[in-house]
Protein backbone atom coordinates (compact mmCIF):
# COMPACT_ATOMS: atom_id res chain seq x y z
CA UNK A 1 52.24 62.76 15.56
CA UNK A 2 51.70 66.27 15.13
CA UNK A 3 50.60 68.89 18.46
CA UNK A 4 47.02 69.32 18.29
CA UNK A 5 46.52 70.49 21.71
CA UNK A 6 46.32 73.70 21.10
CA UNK A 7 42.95 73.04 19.26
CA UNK A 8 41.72 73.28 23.02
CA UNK A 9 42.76 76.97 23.59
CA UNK A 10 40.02 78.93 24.41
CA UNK A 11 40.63 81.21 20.88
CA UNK A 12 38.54 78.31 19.09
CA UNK A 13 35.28 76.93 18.80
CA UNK A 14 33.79 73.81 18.46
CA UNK A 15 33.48 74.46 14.70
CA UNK A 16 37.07 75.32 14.35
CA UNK A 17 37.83 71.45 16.00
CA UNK A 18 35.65 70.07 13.86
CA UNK A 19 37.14 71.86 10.57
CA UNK A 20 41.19 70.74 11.63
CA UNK A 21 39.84 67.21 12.07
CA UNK A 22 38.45 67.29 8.00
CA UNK A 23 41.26 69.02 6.96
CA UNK A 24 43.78 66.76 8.89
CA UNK A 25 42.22 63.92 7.29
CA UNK A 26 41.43 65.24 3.47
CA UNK A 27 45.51 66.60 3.38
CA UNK A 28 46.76 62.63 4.78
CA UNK A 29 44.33 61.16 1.81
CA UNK A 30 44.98 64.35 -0.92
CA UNK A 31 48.65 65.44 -0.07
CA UNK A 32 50.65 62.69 0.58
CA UNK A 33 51.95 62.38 -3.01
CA UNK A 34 51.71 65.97 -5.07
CA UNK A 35 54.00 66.24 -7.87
CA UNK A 36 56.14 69.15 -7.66
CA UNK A 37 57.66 68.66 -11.16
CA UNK A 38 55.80 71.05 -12.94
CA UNK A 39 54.79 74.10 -10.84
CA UNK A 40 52.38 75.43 -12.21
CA UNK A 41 49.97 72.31 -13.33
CA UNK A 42 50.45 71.39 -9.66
CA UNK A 43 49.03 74.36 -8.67
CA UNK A 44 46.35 74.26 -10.64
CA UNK A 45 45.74 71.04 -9.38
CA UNK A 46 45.90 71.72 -6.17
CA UNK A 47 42.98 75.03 -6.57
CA UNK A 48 40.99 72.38 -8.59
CA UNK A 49 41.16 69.92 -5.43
CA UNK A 50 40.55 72.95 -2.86
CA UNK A 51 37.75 74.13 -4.45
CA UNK A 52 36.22 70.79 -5.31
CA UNK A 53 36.21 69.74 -2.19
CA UNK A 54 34.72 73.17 -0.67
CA UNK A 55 37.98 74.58 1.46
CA UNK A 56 38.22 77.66 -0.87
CA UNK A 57 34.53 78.78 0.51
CA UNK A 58 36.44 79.59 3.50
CA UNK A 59 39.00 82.20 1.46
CA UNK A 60 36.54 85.13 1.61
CA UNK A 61 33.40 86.49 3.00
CA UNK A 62 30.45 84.22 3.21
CA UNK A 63 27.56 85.18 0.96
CA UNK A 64 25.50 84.09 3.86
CA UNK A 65 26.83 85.51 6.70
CA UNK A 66 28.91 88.19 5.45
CA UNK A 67 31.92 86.97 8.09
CA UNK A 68 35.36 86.61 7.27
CA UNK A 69 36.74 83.98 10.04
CA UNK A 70 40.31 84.73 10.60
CA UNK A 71 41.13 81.62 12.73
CA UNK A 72 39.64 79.50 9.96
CA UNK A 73 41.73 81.26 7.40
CA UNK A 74 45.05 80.49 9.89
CA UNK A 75 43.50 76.79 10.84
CA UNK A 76 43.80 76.17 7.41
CA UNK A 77 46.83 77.61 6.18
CA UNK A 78 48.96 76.60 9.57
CA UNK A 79 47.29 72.65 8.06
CA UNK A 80 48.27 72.85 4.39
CA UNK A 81 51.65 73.83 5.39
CA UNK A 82 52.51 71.37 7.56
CA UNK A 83 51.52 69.11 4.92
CA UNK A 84 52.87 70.95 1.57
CA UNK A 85 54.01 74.28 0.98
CA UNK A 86 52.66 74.12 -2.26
CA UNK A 87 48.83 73.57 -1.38
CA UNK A 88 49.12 76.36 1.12
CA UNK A 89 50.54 78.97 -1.19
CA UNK A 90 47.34 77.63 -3.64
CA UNK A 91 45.37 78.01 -0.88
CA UNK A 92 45.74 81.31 0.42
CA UNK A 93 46.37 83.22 -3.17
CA UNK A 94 42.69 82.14 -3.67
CA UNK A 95 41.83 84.50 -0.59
CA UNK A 96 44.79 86.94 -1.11
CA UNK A 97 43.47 87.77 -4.34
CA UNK A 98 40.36 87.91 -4.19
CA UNK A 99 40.28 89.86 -1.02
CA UNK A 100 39.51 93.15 -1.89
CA UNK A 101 36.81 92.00 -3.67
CA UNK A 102 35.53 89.82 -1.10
CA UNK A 103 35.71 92.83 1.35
CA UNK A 104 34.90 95.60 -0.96
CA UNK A 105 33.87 94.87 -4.18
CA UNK A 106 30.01 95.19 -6.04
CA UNK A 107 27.54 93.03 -6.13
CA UNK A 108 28.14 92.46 -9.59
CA UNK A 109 32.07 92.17 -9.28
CA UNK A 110 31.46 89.50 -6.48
CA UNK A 111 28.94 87.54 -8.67
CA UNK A 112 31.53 87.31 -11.73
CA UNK A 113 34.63 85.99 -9.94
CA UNK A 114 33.77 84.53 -6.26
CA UNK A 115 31.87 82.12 -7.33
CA UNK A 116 34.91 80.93 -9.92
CA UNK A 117 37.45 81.25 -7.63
CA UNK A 118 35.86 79.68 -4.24
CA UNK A 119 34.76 76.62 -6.63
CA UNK A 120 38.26 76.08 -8.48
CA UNK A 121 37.65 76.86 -11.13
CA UNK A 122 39.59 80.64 -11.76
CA UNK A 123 43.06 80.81 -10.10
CA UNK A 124 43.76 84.78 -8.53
CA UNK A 125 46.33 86.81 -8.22
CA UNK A 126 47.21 90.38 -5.88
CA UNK A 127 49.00 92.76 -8.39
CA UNK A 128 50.32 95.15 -5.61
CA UNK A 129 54.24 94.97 -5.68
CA UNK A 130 56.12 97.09 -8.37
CA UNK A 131 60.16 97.16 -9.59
CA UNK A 132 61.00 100.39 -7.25
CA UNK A 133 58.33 100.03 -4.54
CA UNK A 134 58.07 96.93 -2.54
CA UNK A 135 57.29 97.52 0.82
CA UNK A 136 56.56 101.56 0.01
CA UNK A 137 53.25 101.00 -1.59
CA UNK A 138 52.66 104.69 -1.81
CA UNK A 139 55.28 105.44 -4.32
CA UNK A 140 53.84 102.95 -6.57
CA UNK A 141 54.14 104.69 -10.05
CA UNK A 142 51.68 102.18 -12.60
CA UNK A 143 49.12 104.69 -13.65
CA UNK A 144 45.35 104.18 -14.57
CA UNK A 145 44.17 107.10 -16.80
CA UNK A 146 40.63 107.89 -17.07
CA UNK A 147 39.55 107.87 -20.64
CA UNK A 148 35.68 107.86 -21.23
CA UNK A 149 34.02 104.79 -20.03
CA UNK A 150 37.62 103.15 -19.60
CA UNK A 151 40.83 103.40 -17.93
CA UNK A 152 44.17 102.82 -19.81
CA UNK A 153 46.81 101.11 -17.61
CA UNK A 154 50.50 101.68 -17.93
CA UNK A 155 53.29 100.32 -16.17
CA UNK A 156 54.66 97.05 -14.33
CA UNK A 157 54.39 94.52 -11.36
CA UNK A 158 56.37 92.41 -10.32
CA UNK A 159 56.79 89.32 -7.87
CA UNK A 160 53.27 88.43 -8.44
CA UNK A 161 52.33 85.54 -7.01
CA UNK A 162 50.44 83.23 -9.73
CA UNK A 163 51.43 85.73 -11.80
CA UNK A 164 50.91 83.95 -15.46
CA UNK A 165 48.74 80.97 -14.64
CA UNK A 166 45.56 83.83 -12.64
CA UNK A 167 42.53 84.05 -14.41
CA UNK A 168 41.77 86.99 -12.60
CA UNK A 169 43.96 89.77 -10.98
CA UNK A 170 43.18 92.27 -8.17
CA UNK A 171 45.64 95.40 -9.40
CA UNK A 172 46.46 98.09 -7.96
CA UNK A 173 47.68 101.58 -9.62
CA UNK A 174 47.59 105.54 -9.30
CA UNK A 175 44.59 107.66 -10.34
CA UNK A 176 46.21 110.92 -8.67
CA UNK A 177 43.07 111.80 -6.73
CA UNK A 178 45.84 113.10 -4.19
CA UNK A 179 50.18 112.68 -3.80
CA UNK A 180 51.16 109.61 -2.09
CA UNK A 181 48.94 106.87 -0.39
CA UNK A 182 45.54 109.33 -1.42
CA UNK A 183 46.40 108.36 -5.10
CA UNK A 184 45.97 104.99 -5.31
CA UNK A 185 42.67 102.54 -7.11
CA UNK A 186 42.33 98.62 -7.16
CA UNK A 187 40.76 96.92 -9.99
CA UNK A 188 39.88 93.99 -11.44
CA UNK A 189 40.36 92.72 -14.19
CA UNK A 190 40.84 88.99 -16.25
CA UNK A 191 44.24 87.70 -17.83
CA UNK A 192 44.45 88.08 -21.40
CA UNK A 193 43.38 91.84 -22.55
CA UNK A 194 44.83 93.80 -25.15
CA UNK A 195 47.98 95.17 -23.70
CA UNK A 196 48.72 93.11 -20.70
CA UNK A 197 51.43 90.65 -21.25
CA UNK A 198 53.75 88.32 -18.94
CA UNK A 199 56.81 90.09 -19.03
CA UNK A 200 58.74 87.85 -17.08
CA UNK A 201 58.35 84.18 -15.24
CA UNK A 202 60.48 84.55 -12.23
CA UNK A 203 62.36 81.78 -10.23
CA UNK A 204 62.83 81.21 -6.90
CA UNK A 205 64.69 78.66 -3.99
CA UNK A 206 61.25 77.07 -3.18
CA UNK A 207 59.17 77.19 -6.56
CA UNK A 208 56.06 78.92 -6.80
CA UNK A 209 54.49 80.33 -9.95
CA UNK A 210 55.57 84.34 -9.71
CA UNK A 211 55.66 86.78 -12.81
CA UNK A 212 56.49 90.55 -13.38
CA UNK A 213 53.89 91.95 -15.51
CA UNK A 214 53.79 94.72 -18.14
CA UNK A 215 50.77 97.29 -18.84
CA UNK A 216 50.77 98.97 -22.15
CA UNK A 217 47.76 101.15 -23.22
CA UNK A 218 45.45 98.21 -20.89
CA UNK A 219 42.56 99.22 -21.66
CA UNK A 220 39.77 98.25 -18.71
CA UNK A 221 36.42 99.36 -18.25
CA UNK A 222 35.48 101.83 -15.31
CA UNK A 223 33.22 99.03 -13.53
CA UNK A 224 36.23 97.22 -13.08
CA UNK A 225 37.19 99.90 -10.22
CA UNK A 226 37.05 98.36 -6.91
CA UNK A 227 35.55 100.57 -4.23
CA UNK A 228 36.12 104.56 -4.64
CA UNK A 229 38.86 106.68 -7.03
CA UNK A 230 41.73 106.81 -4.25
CA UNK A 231 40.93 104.07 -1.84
CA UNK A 232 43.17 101.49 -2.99
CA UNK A 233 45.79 102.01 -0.33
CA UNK A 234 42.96 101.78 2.39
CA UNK A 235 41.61 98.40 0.60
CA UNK A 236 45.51 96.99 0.23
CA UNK A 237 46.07 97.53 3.40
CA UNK A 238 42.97 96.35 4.80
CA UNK A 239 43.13 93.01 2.74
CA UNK A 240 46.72 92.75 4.03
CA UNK A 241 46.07 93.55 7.80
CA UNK A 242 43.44 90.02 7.59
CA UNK A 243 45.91 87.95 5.41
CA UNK A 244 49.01 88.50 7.07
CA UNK A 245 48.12 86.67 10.43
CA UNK A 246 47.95 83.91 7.73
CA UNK A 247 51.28 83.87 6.63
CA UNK A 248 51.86 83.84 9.98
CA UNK A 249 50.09 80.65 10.13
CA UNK A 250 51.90 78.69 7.52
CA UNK A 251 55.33 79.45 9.39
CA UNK A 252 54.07 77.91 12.50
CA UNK A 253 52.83 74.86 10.14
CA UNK A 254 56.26 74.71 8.76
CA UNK A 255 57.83 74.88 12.18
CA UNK A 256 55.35 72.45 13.54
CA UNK A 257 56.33 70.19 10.63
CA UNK A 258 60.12 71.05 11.43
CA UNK A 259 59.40 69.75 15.03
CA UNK A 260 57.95 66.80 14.23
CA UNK A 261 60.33 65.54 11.80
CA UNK A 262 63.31 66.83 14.35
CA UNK A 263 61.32 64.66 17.19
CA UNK A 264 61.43 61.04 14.92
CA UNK A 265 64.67 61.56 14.27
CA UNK A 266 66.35 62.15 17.65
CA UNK A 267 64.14 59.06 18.58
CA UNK A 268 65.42 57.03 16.10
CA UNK A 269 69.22 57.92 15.51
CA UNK A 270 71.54 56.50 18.02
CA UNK A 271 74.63 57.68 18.41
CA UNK A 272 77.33 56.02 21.12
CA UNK A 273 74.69 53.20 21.70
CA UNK A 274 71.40 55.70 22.87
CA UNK A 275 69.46 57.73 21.07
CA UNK A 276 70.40 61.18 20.04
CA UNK A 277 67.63 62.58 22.09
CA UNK A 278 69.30 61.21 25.11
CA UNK A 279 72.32 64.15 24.72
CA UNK A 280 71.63 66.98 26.83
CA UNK A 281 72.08 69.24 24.24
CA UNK A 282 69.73 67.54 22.04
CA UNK A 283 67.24 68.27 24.44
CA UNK A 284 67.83 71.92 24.64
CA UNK A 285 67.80 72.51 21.32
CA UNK A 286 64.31 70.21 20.91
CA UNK A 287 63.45 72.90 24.27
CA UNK A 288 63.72 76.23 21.92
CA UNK A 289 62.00 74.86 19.25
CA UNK A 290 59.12 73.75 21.10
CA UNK A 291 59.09 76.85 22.96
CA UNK A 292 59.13 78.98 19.79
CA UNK A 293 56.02 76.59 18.00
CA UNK A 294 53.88 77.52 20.99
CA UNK A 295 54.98 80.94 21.33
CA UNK A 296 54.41 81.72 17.66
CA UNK A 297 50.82 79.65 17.94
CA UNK A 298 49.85 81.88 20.68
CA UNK A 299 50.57 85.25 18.76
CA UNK A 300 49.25 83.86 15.38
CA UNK A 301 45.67 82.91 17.04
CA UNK A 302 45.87 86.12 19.24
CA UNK A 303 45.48 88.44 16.53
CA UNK A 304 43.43 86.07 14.66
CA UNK A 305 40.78 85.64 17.35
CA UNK A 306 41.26 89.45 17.95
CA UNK A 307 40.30 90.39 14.29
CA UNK A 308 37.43 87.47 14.45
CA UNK A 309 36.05 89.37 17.72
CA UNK A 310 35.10 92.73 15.99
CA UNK A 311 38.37 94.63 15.80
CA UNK A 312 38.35 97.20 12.98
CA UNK A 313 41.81 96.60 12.63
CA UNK A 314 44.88 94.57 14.07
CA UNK A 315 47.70 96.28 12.72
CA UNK A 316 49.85 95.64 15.50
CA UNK A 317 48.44 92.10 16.25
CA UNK A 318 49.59 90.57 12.81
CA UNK A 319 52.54 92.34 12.37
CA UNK A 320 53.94 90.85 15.67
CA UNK A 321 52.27 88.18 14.69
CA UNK A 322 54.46 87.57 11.23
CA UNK A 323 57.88 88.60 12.65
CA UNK A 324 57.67 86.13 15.40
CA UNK A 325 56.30 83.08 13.22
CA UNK A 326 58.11 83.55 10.69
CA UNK A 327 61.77 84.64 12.55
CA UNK A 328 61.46 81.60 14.49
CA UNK A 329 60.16 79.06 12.21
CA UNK A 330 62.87 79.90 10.27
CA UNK A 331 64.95 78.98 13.79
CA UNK A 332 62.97 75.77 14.27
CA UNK A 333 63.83 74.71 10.83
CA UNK A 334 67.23 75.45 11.09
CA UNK A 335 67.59 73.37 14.05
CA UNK A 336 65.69 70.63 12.64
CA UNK A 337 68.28 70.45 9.78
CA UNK A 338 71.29 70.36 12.13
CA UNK A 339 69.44 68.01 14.19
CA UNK A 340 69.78 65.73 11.22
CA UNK A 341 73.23 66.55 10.24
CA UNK A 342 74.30 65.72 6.65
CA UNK A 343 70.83 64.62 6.11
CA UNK A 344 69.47 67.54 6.43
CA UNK A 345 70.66 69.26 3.27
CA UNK A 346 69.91 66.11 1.22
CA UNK A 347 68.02 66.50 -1.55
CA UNK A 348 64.09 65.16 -1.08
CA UNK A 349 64.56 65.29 2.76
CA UNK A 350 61.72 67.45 4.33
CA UNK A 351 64.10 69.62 6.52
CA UNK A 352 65.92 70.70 3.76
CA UNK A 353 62.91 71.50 1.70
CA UNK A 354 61.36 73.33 4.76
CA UNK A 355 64.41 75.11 4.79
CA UNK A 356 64.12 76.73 1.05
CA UNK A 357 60.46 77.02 1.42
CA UNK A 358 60.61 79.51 4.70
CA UNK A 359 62.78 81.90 3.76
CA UNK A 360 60.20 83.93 1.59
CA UNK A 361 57.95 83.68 4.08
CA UNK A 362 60.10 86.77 5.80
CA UNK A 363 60.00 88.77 3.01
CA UNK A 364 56.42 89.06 1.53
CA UNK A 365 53.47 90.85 2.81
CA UNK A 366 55.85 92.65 4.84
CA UNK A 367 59.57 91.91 5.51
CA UNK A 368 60.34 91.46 8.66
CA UNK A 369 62.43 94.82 9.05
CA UNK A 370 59.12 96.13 8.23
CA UNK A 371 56.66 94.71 10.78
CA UNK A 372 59.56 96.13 13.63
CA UNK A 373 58.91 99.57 11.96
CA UNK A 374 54.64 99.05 12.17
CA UNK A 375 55.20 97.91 15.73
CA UNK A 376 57.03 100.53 17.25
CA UNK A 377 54.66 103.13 15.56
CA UNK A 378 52.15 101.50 17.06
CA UNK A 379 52.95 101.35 20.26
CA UNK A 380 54.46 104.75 20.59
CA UNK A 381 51.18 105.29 18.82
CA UNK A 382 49.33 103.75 21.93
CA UNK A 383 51.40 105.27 24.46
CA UNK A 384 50.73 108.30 23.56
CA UNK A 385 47.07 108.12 22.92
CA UNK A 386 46.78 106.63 26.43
């Protein structure tokens, strides 16, 4: 039985509660059999279940209330993963990429694709990452050239989540209003133009539908812009600064998930005549990993509740955020997989699929080497604004 006493921490409210009850119970009667055989129709699937059953209204800012709730986002995400990895990772491209224009995107813009995406029905993808810059967006080198009533794209991404199976794509490329960071636009723009091709399907330990993609004379029109010419690093970044608490949040659902299945088995396997859990270094080890669930859970909610309370930005707040989750789930899990011993590297077991599935988790939307870098400069940053 899964820890849900942290529902009671004074970061949520009643409405949260009541939303990880309905979720709890719709992933127990929708997840308990998803078909991992073919990737990409079961994520499709799993968007067309989302959004038919309303969670993807939560991936975004209301129409009504014009509120993007953090702690829902991470409620939901720390859920899905606990149950599947794969309904998470369907789950939170929907808001990933679709973010920027959820955030900052026209009227017009929001009406074509929100309505798609939040309902199902279109499946979204975040074109940021290119061959030579990963985690140094500002050297991205894909160019949009103004031409008339168009821009022409040239150039690739890669490691695009969805990438081949989106409908629509938030992408991101330089205009050269300025060198660097200054230089950067988002757009968006459909699957399927002139010019835009699937270059490459690209597999991976735990499978998830990713693709490099190649730009060659694109031609898009100039509504497609998202915001202003140059303020696509300040929209990435933005977009990224809510979302990564999130990943955050699926680690601690895979740890909690770790945890649990660690627990049942140290109950259950006897070794000498008592149960494993009776072994004093069972117990230590079951210690740490309980210790690093509600240690993660605290800094995961933290910065979500932070965010939720008016904060412009929580730069430092994620990023600590997503190391710790994601460092120490991927602790947890290993744990849980000795805990089981031989077991735990069998084929089908949860541990060992737990184990492929959080290793990514350290690597995109920031490696972890990364978020060490963002917090020190932003604490020296503090320190010496103080």
């Amino acid at each position: 039985m899964p820890d849900r006493s942290f529902l009671n921490w004074p970061f949520f409210e009643a409405r949260h509660r009541e939303l990880a009850d309905a979720l709890e119970d719709w992933a127990d009667r929708e997840l308990s059999g998803v078909d991992h055989g073919d990737t990409d129709r079961a994520c499709r699937n799993l968007v067309a279940a989302l959004g038919r059953d309303g969670w993807l209204k939560h991936t975004g800012v209301s129409t009504e209330g014009g509120v993007l709730d953090v702690r829902t986002l991470c409620l939901i995400r720390e859920t899905l993963a606990r149950h599947d990895g794969l309904a998470d990772f369907a789950f939170a491209m929907q808001g990933l990429g679709t973010g920027a224009i959820s955030l900052f995107g026209t009227e017009a813009q929001k009406a074509e694709w929100l309505s798609l995406t939040r309902s199902g029905k279109a499946i979204s993808a975040f074109a940021l990452t290119e061959p030579q810059s990963g985690s140094d967006v500002a050297n991205s080198t894909m160019t949009a050239v103004r031409d008339g009533n168009d821009f022409i794209l040239n150039g690739e991404k890669t490691w695009i989540s969805n990438g081949g199976i989106a409908d629509v794509y938030t992408l991101f490329a330089r205009t050269g209003e300025a060198p660097g960071a200054k230089g950067l636009s988002a757009f968006v723009l459909p699957a399927g133009l002139p010019g835009f091709e699937v270059a490459e399907r690209l597999q991976t330990i735990a499978p998830h539908p990713l693709a490099t993609l190649r730009f060659s004379d694109c031609r898009i029109p100039a509504d497609a812009m998202i915001g202003a010419p140059g303020d696509g690093f300040r929209i990435a970044m933005s977009v990224l600064d809510v979302f990564r608490s999130t990943v955050a949040a699926a680690a601690l659902g895979f740890a909690r998930r770790a945890l649990d299945e660690a627990l049942t088995r140290v109950n259950t396997r006897r070794i000498g005549g008592a149960p494993l859990f009776d072994l004093q270094m069972v117990q230590g080890h079951v210690a740490d990993m309980a210790l690093d669930v509600d240690a993660a859970a605290l800094l995961v909610y933290r910065a979500a509740w932070t965010k939720d309370s008016g904060a412009p930005r929580v730069t430092r707040e994620a990023a600590m955020a997503k190391l710790f989750a994601t460092d120490h789930a991927q602790r947890v899990i290993d744990r849980a997989v000795q805990l089981f011993g031989g077991d735990g590297v069998r084929s089908g077991e949860t541990v060992a699929r737990l184990y492929r599935e959080i290793r990514a988790l350290r690597i995109y939307e920031g490696a972890s080497d990364v978020q060490r870098v963002v917090i020190a400069r932003q604490t020296l940053g503090a320190h010496l604004g103080g």
